[in-house]
PDB file of N, CA and C in Angstrom:
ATOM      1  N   UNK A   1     114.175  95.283 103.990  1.00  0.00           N
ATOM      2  CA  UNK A   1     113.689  96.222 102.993  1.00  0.00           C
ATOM      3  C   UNK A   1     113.214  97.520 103.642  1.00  0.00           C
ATOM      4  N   UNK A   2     112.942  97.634 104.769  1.00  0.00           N
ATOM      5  CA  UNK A   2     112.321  98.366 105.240  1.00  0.00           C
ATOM      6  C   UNK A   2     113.168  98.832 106.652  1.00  0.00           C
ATOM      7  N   UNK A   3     114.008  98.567 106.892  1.00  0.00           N
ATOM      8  CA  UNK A   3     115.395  98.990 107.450  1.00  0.00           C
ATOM      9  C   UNK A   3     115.683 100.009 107.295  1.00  0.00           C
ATOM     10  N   UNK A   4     115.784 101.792 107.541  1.00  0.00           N
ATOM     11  CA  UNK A   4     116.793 102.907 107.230  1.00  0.00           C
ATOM     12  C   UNK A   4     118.286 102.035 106.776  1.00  0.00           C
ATOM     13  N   UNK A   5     118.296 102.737 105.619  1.00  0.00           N
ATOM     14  CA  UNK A   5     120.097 102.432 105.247  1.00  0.00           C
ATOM     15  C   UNK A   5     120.636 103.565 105.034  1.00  0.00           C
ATOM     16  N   UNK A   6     120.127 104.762 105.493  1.00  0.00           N
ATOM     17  CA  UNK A   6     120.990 105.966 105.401  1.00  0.00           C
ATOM     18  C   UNK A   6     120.969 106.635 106.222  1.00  0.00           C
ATOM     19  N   UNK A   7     121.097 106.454 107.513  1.00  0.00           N
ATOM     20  CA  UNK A   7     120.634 107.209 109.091  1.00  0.00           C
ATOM     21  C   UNK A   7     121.713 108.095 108.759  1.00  0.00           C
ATOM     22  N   UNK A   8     122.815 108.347 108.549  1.00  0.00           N
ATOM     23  CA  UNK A   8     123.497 109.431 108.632  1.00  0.00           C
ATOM     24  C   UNK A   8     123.558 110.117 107.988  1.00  0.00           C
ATOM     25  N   UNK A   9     122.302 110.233 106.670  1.00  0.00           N
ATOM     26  CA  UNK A   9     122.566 111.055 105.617  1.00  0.00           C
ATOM     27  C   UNK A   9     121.397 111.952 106.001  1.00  0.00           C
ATOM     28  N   UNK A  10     121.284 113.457 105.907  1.00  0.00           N
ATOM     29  CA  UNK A  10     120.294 114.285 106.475  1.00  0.00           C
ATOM     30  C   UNK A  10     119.431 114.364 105.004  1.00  0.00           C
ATOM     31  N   UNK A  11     118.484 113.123 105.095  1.00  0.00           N
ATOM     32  CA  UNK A  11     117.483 113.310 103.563  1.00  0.00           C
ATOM     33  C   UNK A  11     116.100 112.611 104.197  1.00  0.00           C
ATOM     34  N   UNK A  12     115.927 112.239 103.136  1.00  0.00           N
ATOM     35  CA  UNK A  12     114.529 111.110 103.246  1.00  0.00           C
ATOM     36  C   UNK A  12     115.075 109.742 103.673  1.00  0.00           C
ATOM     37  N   UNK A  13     114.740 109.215 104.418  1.00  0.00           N
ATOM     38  CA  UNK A  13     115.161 107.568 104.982  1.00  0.00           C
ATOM     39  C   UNK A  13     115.070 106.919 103.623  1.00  0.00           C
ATOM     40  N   UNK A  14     115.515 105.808 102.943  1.00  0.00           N
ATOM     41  CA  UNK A  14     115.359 105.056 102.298  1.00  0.00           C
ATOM     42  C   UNK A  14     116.057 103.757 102.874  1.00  0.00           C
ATOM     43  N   UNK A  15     115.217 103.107 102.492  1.00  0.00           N
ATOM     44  CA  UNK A  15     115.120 101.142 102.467  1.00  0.00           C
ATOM     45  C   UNK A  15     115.349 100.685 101.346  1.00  0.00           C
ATOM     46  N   UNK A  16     115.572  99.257 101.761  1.00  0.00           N
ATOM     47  CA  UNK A  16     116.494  98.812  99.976  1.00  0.00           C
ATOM     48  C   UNK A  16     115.105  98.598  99.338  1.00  0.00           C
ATOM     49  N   UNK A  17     114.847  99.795  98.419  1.00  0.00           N
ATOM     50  CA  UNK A  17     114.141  99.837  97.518  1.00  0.00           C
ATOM     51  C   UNK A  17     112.919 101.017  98.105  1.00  0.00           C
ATOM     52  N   UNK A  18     112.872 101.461  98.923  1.00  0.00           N
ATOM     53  CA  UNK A  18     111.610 102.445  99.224  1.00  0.00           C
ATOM     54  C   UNK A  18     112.270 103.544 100.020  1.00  0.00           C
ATOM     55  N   UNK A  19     111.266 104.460  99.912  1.00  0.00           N
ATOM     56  CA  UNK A  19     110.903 105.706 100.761  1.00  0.00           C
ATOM     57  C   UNK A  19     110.515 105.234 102.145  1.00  0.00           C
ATOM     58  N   UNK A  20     111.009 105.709 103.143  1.00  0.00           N
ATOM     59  CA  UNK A  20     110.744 105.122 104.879  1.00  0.00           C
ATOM     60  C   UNK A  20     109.893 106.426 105.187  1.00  0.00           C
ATOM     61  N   UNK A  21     108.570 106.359 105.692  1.00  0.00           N
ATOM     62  CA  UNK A  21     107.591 107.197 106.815  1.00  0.00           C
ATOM     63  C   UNK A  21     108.466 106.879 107.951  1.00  0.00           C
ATOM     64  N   UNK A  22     109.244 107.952 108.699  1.00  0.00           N
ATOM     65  CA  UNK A  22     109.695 107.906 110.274  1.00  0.00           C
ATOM     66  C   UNK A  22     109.335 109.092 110.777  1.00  0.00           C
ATOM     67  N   UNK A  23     109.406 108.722 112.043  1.00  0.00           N
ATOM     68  CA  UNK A  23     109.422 109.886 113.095  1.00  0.00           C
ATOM     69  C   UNK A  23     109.716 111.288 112.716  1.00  0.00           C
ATOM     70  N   UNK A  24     111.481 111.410 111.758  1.00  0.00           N
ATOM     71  CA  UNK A  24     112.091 112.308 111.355  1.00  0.00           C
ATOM     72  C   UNK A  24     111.507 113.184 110.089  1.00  0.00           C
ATOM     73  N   UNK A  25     110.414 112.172 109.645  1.00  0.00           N
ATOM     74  CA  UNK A  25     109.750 113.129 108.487  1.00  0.00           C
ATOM     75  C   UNK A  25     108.303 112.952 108.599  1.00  0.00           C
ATOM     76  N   UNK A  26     107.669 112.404 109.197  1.00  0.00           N
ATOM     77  CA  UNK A  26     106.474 112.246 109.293  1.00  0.00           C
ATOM     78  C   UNK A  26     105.252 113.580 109.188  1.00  0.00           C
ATOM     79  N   UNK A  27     106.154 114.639 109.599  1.00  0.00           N
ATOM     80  CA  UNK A  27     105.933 115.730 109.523  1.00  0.00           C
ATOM     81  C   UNK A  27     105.292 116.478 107.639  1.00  0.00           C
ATOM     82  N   UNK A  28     105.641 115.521 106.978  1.00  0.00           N
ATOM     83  CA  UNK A  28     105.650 116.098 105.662  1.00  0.00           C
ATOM     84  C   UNK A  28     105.112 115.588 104.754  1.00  0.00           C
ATOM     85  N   UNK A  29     104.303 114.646 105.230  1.00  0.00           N
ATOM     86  CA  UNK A  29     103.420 113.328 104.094  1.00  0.00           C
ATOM     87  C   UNK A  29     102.067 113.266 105.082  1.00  0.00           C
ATOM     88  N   UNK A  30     100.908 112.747 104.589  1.00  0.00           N
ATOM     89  CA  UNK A  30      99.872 112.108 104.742  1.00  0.00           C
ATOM     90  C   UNK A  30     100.090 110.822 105.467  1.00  0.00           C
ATOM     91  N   UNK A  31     100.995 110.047 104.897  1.00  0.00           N
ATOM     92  CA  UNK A  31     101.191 109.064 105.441  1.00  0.00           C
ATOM     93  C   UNK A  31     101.515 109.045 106.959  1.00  0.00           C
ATOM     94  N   UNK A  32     100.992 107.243 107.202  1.00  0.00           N
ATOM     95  CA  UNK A  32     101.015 106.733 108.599  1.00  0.00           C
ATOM     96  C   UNK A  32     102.870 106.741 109.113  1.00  0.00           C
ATOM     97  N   UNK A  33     103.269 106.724 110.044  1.00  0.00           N
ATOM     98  CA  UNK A  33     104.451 106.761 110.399  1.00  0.00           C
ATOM     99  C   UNK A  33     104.563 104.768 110.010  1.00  0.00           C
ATOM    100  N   UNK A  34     106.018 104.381 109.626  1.00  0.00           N
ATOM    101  CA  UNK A  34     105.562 103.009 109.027  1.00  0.00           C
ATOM    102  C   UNK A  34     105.866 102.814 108.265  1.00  0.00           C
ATOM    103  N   UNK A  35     104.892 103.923 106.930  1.00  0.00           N
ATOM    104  CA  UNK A  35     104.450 103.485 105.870  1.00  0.00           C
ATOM    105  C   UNK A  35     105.852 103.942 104.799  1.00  0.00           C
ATOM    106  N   UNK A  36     105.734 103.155 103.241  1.00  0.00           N
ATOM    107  CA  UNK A  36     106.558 103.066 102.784  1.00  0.00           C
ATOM    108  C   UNK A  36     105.904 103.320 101.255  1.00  0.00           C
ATOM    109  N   UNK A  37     107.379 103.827 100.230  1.00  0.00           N
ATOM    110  CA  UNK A  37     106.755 104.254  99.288  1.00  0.00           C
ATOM    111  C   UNK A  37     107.745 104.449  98.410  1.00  0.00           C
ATOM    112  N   UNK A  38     106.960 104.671  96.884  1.00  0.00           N
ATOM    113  CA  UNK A  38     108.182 104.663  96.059  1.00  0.00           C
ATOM    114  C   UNK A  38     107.699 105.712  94.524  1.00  0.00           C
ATOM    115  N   UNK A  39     108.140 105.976  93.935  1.00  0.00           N
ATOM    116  CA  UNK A  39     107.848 106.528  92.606  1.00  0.00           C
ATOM    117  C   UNK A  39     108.825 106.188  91.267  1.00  0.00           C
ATOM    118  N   UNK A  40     108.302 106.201  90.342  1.00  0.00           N
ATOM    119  CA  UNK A  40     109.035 106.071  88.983  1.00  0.00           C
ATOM    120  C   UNK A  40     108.694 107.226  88.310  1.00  0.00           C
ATOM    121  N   UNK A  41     109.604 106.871  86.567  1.00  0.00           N
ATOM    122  CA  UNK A  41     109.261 107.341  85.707  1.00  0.00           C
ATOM    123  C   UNK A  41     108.155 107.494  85.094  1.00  0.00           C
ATOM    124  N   UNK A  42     107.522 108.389  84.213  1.00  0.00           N
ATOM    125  CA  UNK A  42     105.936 108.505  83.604  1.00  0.00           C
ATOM    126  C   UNK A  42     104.994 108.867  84.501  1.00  0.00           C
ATOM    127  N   UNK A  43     105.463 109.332  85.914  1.00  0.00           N
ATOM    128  CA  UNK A  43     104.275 109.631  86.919  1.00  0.00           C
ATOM    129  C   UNK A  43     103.949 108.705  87.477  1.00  0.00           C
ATOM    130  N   UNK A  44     104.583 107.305  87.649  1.00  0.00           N
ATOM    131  CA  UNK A  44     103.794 106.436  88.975  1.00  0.00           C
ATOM    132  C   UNK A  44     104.176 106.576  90.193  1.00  0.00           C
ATOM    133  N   UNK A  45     103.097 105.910  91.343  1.00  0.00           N
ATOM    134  CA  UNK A  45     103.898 106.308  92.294  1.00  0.00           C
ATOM    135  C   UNK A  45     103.049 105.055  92.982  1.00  0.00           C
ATOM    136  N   UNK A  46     103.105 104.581  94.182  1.00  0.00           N
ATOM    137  CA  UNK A  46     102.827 103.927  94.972  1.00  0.00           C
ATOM    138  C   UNK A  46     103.015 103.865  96.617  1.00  0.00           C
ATOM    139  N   UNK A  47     102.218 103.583  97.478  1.00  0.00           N
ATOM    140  CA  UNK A  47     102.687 103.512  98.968  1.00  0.00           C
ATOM    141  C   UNK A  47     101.953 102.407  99.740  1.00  0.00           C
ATOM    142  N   UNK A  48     102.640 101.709 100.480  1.00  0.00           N
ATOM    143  CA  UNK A  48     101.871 101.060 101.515  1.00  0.00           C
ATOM    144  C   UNK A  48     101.547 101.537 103.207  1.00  0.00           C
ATOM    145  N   UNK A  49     100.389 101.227 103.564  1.00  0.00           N
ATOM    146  CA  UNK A  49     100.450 101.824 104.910  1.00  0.00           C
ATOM    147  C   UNK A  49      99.750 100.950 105.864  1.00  0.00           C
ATOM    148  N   UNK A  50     101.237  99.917 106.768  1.00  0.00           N
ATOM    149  CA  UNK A  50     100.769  99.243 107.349  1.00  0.00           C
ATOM    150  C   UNK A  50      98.983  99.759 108.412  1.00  0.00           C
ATOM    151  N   UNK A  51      99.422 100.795 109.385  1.00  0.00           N
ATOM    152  CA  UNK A  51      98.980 100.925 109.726  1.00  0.00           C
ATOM    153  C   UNK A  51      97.209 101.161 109.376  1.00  0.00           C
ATOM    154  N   UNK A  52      97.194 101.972 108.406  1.00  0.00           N
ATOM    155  CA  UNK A  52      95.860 101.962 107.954  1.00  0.00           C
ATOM    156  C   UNK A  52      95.379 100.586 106.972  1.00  0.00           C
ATOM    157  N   UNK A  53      96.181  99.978 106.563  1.00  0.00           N
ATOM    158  CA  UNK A  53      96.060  98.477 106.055  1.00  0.00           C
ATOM    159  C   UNK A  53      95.598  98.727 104.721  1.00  0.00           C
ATOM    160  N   UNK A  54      96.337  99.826 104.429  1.00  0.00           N
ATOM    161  CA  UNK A  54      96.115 100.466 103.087  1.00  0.00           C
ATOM    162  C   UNK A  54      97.162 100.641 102.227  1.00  0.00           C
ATOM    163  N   UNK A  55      97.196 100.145  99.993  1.00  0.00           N
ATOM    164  CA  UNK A  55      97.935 100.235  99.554  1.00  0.00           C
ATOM    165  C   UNK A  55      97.109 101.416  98.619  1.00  0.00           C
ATOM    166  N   UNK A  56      98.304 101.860  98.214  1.00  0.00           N
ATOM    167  CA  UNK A  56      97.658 103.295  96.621  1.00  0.00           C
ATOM    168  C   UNK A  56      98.719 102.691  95.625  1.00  0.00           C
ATOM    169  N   UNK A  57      98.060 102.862  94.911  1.00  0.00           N
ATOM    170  CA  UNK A  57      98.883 102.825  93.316  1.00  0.00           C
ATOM    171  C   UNK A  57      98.223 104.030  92.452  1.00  0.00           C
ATOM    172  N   UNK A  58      99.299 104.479  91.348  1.00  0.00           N
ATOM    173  CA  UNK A  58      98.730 105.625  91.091  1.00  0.00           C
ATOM    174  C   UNK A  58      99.777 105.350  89.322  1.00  0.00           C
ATOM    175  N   UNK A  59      99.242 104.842  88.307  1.00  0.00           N
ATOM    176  CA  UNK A  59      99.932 105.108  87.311  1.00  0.00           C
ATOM    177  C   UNK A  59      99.633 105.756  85.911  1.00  0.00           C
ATOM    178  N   UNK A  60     100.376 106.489  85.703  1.00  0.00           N
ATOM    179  CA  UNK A  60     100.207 107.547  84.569  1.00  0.00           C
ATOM    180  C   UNK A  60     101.397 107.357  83.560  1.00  0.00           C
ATOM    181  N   UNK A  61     100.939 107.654  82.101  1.00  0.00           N
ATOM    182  CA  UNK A  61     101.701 107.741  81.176  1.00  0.00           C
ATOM    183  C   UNK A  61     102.243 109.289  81.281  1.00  0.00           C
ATOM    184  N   UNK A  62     102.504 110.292  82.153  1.00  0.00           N
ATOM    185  CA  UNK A  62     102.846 111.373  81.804  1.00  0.00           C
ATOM    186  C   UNK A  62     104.332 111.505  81.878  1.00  0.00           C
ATOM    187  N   UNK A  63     104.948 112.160  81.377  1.00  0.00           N
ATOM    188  CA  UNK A  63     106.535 112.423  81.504  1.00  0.00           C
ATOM    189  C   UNK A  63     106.757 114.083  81.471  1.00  0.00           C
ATOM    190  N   UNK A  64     106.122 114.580  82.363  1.00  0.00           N
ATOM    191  CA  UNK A  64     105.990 116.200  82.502  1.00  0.00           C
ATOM    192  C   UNK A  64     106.386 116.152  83.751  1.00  0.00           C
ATOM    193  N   UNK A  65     107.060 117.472  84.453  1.00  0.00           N
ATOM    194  CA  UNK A  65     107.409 117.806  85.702  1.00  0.00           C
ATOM    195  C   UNK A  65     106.239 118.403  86.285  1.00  0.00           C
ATOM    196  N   UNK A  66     105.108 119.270  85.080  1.00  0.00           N
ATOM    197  CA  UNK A  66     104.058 120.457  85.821  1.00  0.00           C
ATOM    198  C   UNK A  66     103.087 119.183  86.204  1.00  0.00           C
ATOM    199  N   UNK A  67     102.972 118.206  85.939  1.00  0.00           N
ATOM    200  CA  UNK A  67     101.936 117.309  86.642  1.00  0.00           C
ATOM    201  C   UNK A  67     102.591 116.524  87.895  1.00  0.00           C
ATOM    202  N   UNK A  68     103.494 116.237  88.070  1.00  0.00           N
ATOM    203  CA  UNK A  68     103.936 115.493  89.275  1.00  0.00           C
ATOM    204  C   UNK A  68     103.862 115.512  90.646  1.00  0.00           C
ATOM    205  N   UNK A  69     103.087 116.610  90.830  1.00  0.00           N
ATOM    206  CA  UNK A  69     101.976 116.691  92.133  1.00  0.00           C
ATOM    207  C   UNK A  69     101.185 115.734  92.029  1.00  0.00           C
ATOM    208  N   UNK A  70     100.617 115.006  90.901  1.00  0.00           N
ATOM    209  CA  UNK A  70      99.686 113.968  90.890  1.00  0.00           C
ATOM    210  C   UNK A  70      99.981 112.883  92.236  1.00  0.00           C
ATOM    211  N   UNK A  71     101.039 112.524  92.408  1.00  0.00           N
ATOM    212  CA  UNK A  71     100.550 111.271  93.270  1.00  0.00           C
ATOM    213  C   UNK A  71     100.738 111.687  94.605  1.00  0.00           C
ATOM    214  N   UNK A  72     100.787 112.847  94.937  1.00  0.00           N
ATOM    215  CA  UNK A  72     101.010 113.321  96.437  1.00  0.00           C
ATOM    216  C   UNK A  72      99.308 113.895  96.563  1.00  0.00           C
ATOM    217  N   UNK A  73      98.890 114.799  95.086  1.00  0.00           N
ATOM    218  CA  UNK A  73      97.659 114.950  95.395  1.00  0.00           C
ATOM    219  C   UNK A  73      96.376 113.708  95.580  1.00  0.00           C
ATOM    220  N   UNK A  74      96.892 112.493  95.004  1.00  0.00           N
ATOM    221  CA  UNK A  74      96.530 111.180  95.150  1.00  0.00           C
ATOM    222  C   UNK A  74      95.836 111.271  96.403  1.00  0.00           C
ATOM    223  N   UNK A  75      97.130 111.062  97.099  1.00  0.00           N
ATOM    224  CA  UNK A  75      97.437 110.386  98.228  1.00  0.00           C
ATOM    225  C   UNK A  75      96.507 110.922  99.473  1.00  0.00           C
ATOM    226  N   UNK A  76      96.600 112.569  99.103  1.00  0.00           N
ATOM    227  CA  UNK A  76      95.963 113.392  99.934  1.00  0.00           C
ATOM    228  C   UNK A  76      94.376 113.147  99.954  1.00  0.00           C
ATOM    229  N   UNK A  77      93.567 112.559  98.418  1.00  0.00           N
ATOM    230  CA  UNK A  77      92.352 112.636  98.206  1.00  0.00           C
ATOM    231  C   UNK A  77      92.355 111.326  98.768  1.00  0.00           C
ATOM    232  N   UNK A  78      92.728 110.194  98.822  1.00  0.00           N
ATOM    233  CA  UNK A  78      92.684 108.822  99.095  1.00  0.00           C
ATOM    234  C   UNK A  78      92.391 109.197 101.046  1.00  0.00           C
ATOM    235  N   UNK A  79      93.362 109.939 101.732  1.00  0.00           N
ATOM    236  CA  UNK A  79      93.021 109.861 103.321  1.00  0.00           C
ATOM    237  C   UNK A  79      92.170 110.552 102.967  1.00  0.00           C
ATOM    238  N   UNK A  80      91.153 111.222 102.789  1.00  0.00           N
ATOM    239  CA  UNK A  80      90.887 111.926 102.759  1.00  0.00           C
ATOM    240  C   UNK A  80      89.605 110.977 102.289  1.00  0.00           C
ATOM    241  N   UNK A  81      89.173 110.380 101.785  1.00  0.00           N
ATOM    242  CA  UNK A  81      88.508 109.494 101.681  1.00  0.00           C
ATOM    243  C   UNK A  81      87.972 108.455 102.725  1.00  0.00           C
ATOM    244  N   UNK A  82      88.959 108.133 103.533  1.00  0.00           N
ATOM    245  CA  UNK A  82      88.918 107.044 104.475  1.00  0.00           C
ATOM    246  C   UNK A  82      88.958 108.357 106.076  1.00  0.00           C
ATOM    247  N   UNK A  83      89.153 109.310 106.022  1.00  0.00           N
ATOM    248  CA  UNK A  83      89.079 109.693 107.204  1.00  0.00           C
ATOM    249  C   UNK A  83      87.930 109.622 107.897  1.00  0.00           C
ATOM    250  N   UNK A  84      87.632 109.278 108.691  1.00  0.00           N
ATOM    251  CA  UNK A  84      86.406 108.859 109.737  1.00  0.00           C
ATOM    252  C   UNK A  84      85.469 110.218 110.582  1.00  0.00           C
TER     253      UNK A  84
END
């Protein structure tokens, strides 16, 4: 699940079924290198992060594009929380 299955495609890594934190993008998330993640429809979103031994869930009834910063701004207030 957590395997790259698209190394040759120049995007976001994905695993059968998630978003991959690597090396190659780590650069662009909050997240731990590792960590894995996913989003739906209505604004949910979710991530796990082995490393910090931390999960987020984040679900909303919204179906708007101008709110969909929500779960990145989540994510940001959540480390942001736990930073030491």
């Amino acid at each position: 699940m957590l395997t790259p299955q698209t190394p040759h495609l120049n995007s976001t890594p994905l695993g059968l079924g998630f978003g991959l934190e690597t090396p190659a993008n780590d650069y662009m998330s909050v997240l731990s290198e590792g960590s894995f993640s996913w989003g739906g429809a209505f604004n949910t979103h979710y991530w796990a992060d082995p490393k910090e031994n931390l999960v987020g869930l984040i679900f909303t009834n919204i179906y708007q594009t101008k709110h969909w910063s929500i779960g990145e701004k989540f994510k940001v207030l959540t480390y942001q929380a736990i930073d030491d």
